[in-house]
C-alpha atoms as a PDB file:
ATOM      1  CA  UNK A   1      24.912-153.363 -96.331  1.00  0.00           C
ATOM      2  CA  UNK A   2      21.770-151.101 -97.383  1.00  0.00           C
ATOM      3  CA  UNK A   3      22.026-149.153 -94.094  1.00  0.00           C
ATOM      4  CA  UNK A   4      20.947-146.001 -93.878  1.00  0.00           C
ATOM      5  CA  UNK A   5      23.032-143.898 -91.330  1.00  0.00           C
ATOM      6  CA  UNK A   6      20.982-141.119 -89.653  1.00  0.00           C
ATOM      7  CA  UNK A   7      23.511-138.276 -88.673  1.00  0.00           C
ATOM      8  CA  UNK A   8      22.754-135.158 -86.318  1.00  0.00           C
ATOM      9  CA  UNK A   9      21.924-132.279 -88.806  1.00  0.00           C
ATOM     10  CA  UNK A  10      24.497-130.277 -87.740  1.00  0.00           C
ATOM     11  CA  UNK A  11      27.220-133.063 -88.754  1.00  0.00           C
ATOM     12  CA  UNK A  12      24.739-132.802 -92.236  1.00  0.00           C
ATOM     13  CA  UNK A  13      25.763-129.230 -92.398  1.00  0.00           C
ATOM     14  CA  UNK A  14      29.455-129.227 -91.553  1.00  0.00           C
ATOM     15  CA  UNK A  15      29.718-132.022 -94.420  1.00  0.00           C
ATOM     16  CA  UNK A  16      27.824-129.635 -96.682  1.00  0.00           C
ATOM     17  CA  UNK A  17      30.386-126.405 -95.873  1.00  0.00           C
ATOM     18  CA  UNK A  18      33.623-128.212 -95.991  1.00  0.00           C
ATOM     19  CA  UNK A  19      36.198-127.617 -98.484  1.00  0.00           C
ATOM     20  CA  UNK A  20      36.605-130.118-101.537  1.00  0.00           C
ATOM     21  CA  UNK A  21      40.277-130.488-102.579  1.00  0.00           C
ATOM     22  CA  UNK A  22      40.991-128.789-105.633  1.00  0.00           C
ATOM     23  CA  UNK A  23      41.545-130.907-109.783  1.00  0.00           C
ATOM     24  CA  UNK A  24      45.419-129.996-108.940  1.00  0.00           C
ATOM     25  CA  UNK A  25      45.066-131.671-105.175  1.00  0.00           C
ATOM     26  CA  UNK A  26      43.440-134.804-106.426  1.00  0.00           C
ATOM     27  CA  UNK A  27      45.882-135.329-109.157  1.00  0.00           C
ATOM     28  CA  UNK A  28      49.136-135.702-106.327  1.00  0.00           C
ATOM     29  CA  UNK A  29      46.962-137.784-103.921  1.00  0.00           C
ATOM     30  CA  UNK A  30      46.836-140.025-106.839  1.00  0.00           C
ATOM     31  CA  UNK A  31      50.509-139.950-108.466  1.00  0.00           C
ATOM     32  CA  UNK A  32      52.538-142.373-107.812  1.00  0.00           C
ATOM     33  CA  UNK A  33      55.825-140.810-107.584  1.00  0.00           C
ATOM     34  CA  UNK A  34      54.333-137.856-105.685  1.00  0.00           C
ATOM     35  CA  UNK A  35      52.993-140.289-103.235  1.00  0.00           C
ATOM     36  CA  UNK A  36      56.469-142.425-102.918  1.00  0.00           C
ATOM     37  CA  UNK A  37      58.227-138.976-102.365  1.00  0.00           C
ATOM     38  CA  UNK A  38      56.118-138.260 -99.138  1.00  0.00           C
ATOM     39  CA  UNK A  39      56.307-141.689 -98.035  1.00  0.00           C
ATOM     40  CA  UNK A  40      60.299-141.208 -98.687  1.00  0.00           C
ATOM     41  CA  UNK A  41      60.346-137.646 -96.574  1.00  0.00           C
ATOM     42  CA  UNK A  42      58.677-139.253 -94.026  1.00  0.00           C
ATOM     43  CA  UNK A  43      60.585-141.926 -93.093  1.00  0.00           C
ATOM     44  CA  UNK A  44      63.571-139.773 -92.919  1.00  0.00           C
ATOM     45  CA  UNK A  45      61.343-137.230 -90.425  1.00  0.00           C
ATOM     46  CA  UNK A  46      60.805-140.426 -88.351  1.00  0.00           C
ATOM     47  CA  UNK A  47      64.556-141.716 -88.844  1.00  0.00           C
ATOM     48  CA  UNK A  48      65.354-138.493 -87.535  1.00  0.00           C
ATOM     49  CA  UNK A  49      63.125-138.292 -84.319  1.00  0.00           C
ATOM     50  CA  UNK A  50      64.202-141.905 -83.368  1.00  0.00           C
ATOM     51  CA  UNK A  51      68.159-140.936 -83.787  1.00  0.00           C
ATOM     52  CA  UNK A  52      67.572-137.649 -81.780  1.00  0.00           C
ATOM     53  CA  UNK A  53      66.044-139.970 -78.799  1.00  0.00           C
ATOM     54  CA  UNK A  54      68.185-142.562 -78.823  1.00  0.00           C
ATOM     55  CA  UNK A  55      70.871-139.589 -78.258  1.00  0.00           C
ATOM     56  CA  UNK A  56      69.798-139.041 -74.746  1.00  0.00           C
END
């Protein structure tokens, strides 16, 4: 498990440039009533999609 990847340097520098989420950002990725509201508000987007085809 000591493998070290070699990447192309320009995936190197990509990594290096992106965005890091924000304190505020981590904090809801980790709550646990933030994250069982989006699980809730998705399942009704998919309930929603799957009524609307069965409707054709």
């Amino acid at each position: 498990m000591n493998e070290v990847l070699e990447f192309d340097p320009g995936i190197m520098e990509r990594i290096a440039v992106a965005p890091l989420p924000t304190k505020k950002t981590l904090k809801a990725r980790k709550n646990v009533f933030v994250q069982l509201w989006r699980l809730i508000g998705i399942n009704i987007r998919m309930l929603k999609v799957i009524a609307a085809s069965h409707h054709r």
